[in-house]
Structure formats: C-alpha cells, structure tokens
Protein backbone atom coordinates (compact mmCIF):
# COMPACT_ATOMS: atom_id res chain seq x y z
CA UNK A 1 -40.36 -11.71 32.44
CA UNK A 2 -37.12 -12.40 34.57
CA UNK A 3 -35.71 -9.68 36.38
CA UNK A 4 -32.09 -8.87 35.44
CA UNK A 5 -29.30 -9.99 37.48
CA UNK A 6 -26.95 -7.21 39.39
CA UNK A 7 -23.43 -7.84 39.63
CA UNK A 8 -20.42 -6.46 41.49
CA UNK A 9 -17.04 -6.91 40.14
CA UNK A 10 -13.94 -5.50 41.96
CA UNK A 11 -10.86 -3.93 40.29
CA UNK A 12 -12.48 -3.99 36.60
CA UNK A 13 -10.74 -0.81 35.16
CA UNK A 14 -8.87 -2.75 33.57
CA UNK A 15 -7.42 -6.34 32.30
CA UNK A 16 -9.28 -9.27 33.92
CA UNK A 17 -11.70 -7.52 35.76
CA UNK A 18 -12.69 -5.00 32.92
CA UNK A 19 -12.82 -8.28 30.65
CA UNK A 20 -15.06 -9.89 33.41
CA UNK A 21 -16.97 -6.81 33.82
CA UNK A 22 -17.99 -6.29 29.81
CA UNK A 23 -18.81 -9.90 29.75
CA UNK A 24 -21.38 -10.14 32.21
CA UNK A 25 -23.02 -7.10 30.51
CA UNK A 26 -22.99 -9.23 27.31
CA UNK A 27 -24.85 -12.11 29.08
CA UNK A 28 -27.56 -9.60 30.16
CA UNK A 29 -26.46 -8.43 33.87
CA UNK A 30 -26.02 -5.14 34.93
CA UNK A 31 -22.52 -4.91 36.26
CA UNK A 32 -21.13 -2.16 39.04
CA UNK A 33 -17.50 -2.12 38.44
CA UNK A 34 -15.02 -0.88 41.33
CA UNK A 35 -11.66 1.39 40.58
CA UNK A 36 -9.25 2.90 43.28
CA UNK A 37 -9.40 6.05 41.03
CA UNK A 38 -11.67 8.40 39.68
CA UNK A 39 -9.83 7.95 36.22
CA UNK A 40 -10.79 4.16 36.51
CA UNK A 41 -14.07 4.96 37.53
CA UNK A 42 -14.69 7.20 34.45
CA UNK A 43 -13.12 3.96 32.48
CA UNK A 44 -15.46 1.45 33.75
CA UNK A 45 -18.30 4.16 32.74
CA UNK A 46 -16.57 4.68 29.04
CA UNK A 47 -16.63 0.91 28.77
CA UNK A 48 -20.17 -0.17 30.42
CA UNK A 49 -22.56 2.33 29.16
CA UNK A 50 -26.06 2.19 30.10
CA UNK A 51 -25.39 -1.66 31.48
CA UNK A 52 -23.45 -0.93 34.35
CA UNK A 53 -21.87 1.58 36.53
CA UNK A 54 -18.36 2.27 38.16
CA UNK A 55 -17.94 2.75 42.12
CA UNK A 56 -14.58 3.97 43.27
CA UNK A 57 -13.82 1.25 45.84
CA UNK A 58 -10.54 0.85 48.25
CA UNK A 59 -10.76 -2.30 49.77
CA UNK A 60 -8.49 -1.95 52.82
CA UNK A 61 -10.75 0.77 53.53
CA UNK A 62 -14.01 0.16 55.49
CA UNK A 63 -15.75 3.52 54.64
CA UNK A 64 -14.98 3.28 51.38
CA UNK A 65 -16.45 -0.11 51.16
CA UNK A 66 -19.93 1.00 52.96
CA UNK A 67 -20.28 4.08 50.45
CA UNK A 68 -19.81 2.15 47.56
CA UNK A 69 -22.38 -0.27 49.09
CA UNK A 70 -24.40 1.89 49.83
CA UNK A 71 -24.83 3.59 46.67
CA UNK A 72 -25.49 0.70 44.87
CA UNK A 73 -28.59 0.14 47.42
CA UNK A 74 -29.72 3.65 47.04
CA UNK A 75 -30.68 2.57 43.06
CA UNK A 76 -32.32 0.23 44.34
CA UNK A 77 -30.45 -2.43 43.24
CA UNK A 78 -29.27 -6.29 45.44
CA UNK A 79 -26.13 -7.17 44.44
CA UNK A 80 -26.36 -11.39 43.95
CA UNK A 81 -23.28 -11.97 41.33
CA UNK A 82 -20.25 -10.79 43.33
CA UNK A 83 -16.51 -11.35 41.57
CA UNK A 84 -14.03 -10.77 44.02
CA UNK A 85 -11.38 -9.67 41.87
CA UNK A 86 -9.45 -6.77 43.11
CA UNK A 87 -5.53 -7.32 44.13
CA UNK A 88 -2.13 -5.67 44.59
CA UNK A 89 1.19 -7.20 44.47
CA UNK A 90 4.23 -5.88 46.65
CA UNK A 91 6.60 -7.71 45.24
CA UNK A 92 10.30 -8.44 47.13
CA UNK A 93 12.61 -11.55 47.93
CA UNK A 94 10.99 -12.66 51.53
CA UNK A 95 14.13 -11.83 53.22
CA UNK A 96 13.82 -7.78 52.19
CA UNK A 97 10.10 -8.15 52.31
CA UNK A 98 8.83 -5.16 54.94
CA UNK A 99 6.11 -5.40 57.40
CA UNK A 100 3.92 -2.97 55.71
CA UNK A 101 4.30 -4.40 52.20
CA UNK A 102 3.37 -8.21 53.51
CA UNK A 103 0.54 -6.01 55.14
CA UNK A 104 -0.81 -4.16 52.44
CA UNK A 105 -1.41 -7.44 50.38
CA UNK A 106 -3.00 -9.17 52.98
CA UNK A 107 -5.29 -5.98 53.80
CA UNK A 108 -6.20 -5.67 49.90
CA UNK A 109 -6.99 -9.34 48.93
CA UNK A 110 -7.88 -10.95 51.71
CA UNK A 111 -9.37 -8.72 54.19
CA UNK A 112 -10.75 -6.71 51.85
CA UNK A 113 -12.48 -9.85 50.47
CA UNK A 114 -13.66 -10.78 53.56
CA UNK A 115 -15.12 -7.27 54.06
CA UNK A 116 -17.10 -6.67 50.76
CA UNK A 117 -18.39 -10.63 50.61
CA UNK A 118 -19.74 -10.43 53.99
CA UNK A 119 -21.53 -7.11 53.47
CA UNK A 120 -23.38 -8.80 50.90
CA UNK A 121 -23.65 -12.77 51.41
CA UNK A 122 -26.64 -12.27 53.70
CA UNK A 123 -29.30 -10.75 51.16
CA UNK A 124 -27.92 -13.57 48.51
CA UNK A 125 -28.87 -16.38 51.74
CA UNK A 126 -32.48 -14.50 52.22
CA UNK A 127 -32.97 -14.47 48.61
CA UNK A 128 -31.74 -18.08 48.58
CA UNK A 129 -29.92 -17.68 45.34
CA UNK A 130 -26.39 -15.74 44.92
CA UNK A 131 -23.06 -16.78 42.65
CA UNK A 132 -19.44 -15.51 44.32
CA UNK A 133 -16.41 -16.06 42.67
CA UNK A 134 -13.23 -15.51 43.83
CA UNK A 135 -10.06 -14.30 41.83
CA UNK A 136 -6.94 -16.68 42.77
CA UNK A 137 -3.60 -17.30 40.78
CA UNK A 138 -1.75 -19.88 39.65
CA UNK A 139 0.87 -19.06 42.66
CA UNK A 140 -1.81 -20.11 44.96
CA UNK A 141 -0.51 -23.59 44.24
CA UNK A 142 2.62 -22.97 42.60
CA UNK A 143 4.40 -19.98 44.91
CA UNK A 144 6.58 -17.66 42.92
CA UNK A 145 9.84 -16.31 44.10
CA UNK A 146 9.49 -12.79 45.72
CA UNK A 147 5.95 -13.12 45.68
CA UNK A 148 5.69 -14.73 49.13
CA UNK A 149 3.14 -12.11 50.52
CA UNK A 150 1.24 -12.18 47.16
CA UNK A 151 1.55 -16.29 47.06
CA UNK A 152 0.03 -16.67 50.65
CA UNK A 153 -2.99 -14.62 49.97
CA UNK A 154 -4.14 -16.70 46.38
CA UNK A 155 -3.25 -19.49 48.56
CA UNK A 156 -5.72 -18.21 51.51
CA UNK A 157 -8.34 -17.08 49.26
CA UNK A 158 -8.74 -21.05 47.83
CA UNK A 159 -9.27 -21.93 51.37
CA UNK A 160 -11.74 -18.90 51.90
CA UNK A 161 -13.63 -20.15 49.27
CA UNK A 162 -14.18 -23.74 50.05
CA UNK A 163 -15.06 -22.95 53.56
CA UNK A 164 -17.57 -20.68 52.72
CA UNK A 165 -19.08 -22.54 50.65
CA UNK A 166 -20.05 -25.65 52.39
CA UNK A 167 -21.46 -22.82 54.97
CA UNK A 168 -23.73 -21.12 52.21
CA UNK A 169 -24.74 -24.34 49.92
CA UNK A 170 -27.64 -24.74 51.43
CA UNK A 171 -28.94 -21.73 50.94
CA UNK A 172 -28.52 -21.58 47.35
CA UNK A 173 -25.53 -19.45 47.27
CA UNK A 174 -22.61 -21.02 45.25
CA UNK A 175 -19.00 -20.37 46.50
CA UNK A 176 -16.20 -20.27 43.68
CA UNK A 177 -12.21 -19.58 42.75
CA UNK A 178 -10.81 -18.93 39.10
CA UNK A 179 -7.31 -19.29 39.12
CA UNK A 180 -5.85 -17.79 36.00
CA UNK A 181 -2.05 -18.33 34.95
CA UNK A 182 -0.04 -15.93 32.73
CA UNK A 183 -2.42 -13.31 31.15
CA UNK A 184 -2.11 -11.12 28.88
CA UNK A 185 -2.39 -7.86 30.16
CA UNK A 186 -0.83 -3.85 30.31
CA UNK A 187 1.32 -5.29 33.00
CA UNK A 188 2.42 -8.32 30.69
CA UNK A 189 2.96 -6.50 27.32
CA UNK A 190 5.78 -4.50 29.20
CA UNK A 191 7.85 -7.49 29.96
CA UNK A 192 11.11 -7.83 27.40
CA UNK A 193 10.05 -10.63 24.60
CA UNK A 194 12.97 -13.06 26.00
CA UNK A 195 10.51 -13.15 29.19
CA UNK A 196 7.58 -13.79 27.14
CA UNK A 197 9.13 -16.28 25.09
CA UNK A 198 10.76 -18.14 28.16
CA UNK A 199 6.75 -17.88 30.33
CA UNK A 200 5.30 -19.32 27.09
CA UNK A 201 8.17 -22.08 26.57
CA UNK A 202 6.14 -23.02 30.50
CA UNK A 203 2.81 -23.18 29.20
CA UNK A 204 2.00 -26.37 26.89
CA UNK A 205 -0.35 -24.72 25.02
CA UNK A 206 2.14 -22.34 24.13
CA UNK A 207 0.48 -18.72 24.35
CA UNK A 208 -0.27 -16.52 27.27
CA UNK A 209 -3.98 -16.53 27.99
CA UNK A 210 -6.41 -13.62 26.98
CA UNK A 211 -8.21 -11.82 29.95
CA UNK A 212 -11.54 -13.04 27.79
CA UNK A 213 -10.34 -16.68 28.92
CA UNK A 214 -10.80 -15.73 32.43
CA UNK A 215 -14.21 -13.85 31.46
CA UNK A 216 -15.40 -16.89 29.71
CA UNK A 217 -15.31 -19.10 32.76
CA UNK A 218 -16.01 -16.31 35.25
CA UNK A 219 -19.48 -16.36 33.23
CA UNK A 220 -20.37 -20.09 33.50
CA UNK A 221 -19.47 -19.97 37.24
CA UNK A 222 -22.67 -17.16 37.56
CA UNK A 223 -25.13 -18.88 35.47
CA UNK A 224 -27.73 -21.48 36.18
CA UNK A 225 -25.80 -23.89 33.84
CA UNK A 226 -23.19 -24.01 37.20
CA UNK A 227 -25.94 -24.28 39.98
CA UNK A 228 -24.14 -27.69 40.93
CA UNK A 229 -20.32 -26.42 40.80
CA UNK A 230 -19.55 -25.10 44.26
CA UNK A 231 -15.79 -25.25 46.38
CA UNK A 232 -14.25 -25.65 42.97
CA UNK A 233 -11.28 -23.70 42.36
CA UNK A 234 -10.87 -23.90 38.45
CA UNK A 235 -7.62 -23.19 36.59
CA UNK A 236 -6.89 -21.46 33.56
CA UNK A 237 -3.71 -21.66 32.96
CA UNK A 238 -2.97 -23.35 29.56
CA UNK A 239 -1.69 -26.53 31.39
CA UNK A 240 1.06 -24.23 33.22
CA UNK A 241 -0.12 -26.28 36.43
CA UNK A 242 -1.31 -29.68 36.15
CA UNK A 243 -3.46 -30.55 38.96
C-alpha cells in the first residue's frame, strides 16, 4: 500500500493557491494550506475537509514560520510536496516607490521563500525524494510598469529555482517554477471590462486563464510522471509571452 503524500501549499485561501490546494487533494495528497488570517485559515478548512488542514502562516515572519512547521510535525506528518506560492504586491511607479514597500515584497516572496523551503528541503534530501515548485509570473520575464519591486522578485525566484535545483537533483528532489499570466481571480473580476477586454486583446488565445490552469500543471510538476523535469520554469500564459 503506498503511503500518502503530504503537501504544503502557501497562500491557498484563495485563487491560485486554493485552486492548487483542492487539486492536490483530488490526486490523493493531503494538503496543509497557509493563510495570513484566521478567516483564511477557517477557508482553507471549509474547502479541504478531512484531506487537508489550514496553518496561519506570515512569511516575513520567522516564528510564525517555525509554529506552523512545527505543527505540521507534531501530526506526525513530513512535508515532501512544497508549493511556494504565497505573494504580495506593493504596487507604485519606481520613482514614488518607498523603501518599506520595495521591502515588504522582497521579505514576503523571496525571503520568505527562502525561509520555509529551507526548513524543509533537508528531510525531502534524507528521504531522497521531494517535488518544490515555485510560484513566478509572467513579469518575471516581461516587467510591468509600477510593479518594479513585484517584477524583481518573480524575476529572482526563476533564478532561485534553477540554482537550487542543480544543488538538490541528485538527491531526488526536483526544483520547479510555474509562471502563470493573467488569471482569473477576485482581484481580476474587479477590473472595469475595457481592461479585461484590452488584457485579453494581449493574450492569443483570447481568454484570461482559470486558476485550475495553474492547478493542472502545478499537479504534473509533483507527480512521478515529472521525475525528469527539474530547473524548468513553465509558463501559462495563453501565449501572452512567447519564449
């Protein structure tokens, strides 16, 4: 009988990471999703059932990172599917960008990456099996005007990924980045329809994407069907960024 998978996935309260999050509990992993809140806690519960379990994470915070950690190892569970996908934007044009809001984004997606994957990359190496994947953007590559702070980080987190991985391949331990482009999501469905229209006139397929279309690749990156993908960074973007 083969013992079931545990997987972390950060910021899944919601959109991408809640998509992620229900997906891996449909392909038979129990999933520990992370909020900021208690409310998105309670969500991740709500939407998870028995198959999973939220964890109120901050990622800029070490503490909070440890006791989330740590409660995960008091079920007696090893984390070896992690999905970096927590973020915050603080958007501004660079010139009346502040210190503390390039700050904040770097503290939240990349340190905070840094933190949580290193906390956990040595049982995957011991066990000599372990799937990361990374959550970059399409601005990685493409930038985005007042999203400079927000840009650099996708941008750093491709290079994160490649570099770790050629340190952890031999081990077992696969290192990956999914890129998505415009998705659809609470954030999106705000935007007036002459902004939709104009990001969809961008996209040759012609739609926004569905936070299942991130999901769906998120979940071949932790199988065994992807043992041999590894420093990949894989797009989905609807052919908004031909690379």
């Amino acid at each position: 009988m083969t013992t079931q998978r545990t997987a972390l996935v950060s910021g899944a309260s919601r959109g991408i990471g809640s998509a992620i999050a229900c997906r891996l509990v449909k392909d038979g992993i129990f999933v520990y999703g992370t909020a900021t809140t208690d409310e998105g806690v309670e969500s991740i519960n709500d939407a998870l059932g028995s198959d999973g379990s939220g964890l109120k994470m901050v990622l800029p915070d070490e503490e909070s990172i440890s006791s989330a950690l740590g409660a995960i190892s008091d079920a007696n569970r090893t984390v070896e599917i992690l999905v970096n996908n927590a973020g915050i934007t603080r958007d501004n044009l660079f010139m009346r960008m502040s210190d503390q809001n390039w700050q904040d984004v770097l503290d939240t997606n990349l340190t905070g990456i840094f933190r949580v994957t290193k906390s956990l990359i040595r049982s995957m190496m011991r066990q000599r099996w372990g799937r990361i994947v990374n959550l970059g953007s399409v601005v990685g590559q493409a930038g985005n005007p007042g999203q400079v702070n927000y840009s650099a980080t996708k941008a750093g987190i491709e290079g994160f990924t490649r570099a770790l991985a050629l340190e952890v391949a031999s081990r077992g331990v696969t290192v990956n980045c999914v890129a998505p482009g415009m998705i659809e999501t609470d954030m999106t469905s705000d935007l007036p329809e002459s902004v939709t229209d104009n990001l969809k006139s961008r996209i040759p397929l012609g739609r926004l994407g569905h936070p299942e279309d991130v999901a769906g690749v998120v979940s071949f990156l932790v199988s065994e069907d992807a043992s041999y993908v590894t420093a990949q960074t894989l797009h989905v973007n609807g052919g908004m960024l031909a690379t």
